[in-house]
C-alpha atoms as a PDB file:
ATOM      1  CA  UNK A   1     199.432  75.171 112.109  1.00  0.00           C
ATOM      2  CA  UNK A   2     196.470  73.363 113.541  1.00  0.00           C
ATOM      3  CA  UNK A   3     196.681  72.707 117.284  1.00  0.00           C
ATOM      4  CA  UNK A   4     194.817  69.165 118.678  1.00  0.00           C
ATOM      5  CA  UNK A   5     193.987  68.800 121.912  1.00  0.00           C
ATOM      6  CA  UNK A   6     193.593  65.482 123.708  1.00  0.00           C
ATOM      7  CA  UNK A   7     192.001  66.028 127.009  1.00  0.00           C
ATOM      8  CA  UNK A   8     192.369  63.439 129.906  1.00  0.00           C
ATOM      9  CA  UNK A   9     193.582  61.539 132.743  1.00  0.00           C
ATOM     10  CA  UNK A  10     196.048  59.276 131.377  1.00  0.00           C
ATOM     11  CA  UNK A  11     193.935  55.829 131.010  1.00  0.00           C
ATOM     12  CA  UNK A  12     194.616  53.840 128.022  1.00  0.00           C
ATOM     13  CA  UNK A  13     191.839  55.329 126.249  1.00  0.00           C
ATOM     14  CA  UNK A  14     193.064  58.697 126.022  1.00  0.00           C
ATOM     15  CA  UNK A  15     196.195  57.009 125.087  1.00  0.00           C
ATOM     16  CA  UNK A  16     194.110  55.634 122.030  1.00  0.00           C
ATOM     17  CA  UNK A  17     193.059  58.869 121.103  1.00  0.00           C
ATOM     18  CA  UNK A  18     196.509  60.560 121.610  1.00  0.00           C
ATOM     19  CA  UNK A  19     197.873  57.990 119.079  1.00  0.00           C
ATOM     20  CA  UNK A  20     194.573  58.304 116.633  1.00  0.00           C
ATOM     21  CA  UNK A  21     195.416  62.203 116.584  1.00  0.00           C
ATOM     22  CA  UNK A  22     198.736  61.506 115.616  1.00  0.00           C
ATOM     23  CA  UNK A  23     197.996  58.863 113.076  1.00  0.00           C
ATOM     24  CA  UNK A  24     195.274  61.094 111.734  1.00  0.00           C
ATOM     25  CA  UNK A  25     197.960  64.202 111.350  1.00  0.00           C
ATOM     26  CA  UNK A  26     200.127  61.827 109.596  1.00  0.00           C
ATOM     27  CA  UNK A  27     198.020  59.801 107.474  1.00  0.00           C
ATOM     28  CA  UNK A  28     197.140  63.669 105.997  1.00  0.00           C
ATOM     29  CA  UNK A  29     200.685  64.788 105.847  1.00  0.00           C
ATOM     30  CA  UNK A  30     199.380  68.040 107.160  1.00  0.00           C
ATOM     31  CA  UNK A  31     201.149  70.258 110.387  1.00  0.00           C
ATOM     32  CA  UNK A  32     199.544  69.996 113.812  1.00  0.00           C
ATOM     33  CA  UNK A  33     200.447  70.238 117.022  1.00  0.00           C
ATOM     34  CA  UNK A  34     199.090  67.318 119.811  1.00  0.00           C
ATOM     35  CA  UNK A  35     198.975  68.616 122.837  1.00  0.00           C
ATOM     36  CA  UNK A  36     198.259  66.083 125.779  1.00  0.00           C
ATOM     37  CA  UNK A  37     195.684  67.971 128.550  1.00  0.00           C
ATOM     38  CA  UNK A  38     195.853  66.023 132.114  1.00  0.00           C
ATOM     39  CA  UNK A  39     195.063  69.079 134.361  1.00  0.00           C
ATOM     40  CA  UNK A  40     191.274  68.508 135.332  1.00  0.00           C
ATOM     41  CA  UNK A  41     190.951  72.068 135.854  1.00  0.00           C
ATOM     42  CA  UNK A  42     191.871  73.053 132.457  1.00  0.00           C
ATOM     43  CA  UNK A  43     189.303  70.741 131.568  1.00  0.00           C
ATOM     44  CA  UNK A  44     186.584  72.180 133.448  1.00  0.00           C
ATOM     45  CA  UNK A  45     187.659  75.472 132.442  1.00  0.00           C
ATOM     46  CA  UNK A  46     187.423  74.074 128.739  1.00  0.00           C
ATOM     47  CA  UNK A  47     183.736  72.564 129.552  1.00  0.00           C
ATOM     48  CA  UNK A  48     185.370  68.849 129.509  1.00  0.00           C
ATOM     49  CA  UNK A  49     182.659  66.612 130.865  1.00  0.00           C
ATOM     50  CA  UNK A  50     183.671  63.593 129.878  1.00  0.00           C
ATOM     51  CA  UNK A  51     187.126  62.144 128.990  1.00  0.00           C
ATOM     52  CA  UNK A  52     188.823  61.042 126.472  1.00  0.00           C
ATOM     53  CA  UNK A  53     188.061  64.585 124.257  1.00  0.00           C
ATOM     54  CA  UNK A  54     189.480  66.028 121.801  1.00  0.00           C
ATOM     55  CA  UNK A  55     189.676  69.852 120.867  1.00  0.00           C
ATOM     56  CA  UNK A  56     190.874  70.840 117.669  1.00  0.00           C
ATOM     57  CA  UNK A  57     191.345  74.687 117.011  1.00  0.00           C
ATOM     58  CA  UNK A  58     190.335  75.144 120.226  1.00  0.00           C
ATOM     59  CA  UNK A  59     186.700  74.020 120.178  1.00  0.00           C
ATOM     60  CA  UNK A  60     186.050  70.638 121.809  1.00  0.00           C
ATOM     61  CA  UNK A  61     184.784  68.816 118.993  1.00  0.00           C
ATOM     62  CA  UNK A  62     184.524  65.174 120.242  1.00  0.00           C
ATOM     63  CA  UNK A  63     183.543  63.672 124.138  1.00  0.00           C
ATOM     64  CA  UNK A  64     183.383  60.399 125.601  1.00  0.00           C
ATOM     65  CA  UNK A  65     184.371  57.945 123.861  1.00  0.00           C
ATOM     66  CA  UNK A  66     187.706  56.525 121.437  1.00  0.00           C
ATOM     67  CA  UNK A  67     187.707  58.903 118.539  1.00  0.00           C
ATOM     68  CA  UNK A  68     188.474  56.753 115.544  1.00  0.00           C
ATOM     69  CA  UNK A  69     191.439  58.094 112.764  1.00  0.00           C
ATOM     70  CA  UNK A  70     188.538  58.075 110.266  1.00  0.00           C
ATOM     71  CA  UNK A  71     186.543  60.542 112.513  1.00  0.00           C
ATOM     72  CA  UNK A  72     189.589  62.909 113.110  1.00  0.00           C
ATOM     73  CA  UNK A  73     190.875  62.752 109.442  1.00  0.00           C
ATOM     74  CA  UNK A  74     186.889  63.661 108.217  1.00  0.00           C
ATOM     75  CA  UNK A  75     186.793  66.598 110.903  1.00  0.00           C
ATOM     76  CA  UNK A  76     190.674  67.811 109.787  1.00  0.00           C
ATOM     77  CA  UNK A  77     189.396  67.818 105.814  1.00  0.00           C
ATOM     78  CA  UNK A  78     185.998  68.941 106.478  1.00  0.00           C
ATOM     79  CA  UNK A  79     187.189  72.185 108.168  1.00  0.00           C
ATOM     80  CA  UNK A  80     189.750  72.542 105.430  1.00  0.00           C
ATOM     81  CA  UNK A  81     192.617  74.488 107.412  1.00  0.00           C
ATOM     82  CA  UNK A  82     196.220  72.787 107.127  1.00  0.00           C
END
């Protein structure tokens, strides 16, 4: 099972990204896990510079700004693990 991690404080647009994951999972009918990160030292440990980000497999693959569905379905696909 794939394991995505959304990395941030809370604000609405990790929110955005939270949901995107999840839509992106679903839209894919695949099995992930979205895991919600909010502890700013697991994000420094992680090399988190900038929120919303979003690890999947654990390897932070996207930083800064509101991941679109599109983006997170490509990345899911491309990597072809489900």
């Amino acid at each position: 099972m794939r394991r995505i991690e959304v990395f941030g404080t809370g604000c609405p647009k990790c929110r955005a990204v939270v949901r995107n994951a999840e839509l992106a999972v679903a839209e894919l009918g695949m099995e992930a896990e979205v895991v919600k990160v909010d502890d700013l030292a697991q994000m420094a440990v992680r090399g988190v510079m900038m929120t919303p980000a979003v690890a999947i497999d654990g390897k932070v693959i996207f930083s800064g700004h509101i991941v679109p569905v599109a983006e997170i379905k490509r990345y899911l696909e491309e990597t072809g693990r489900s």
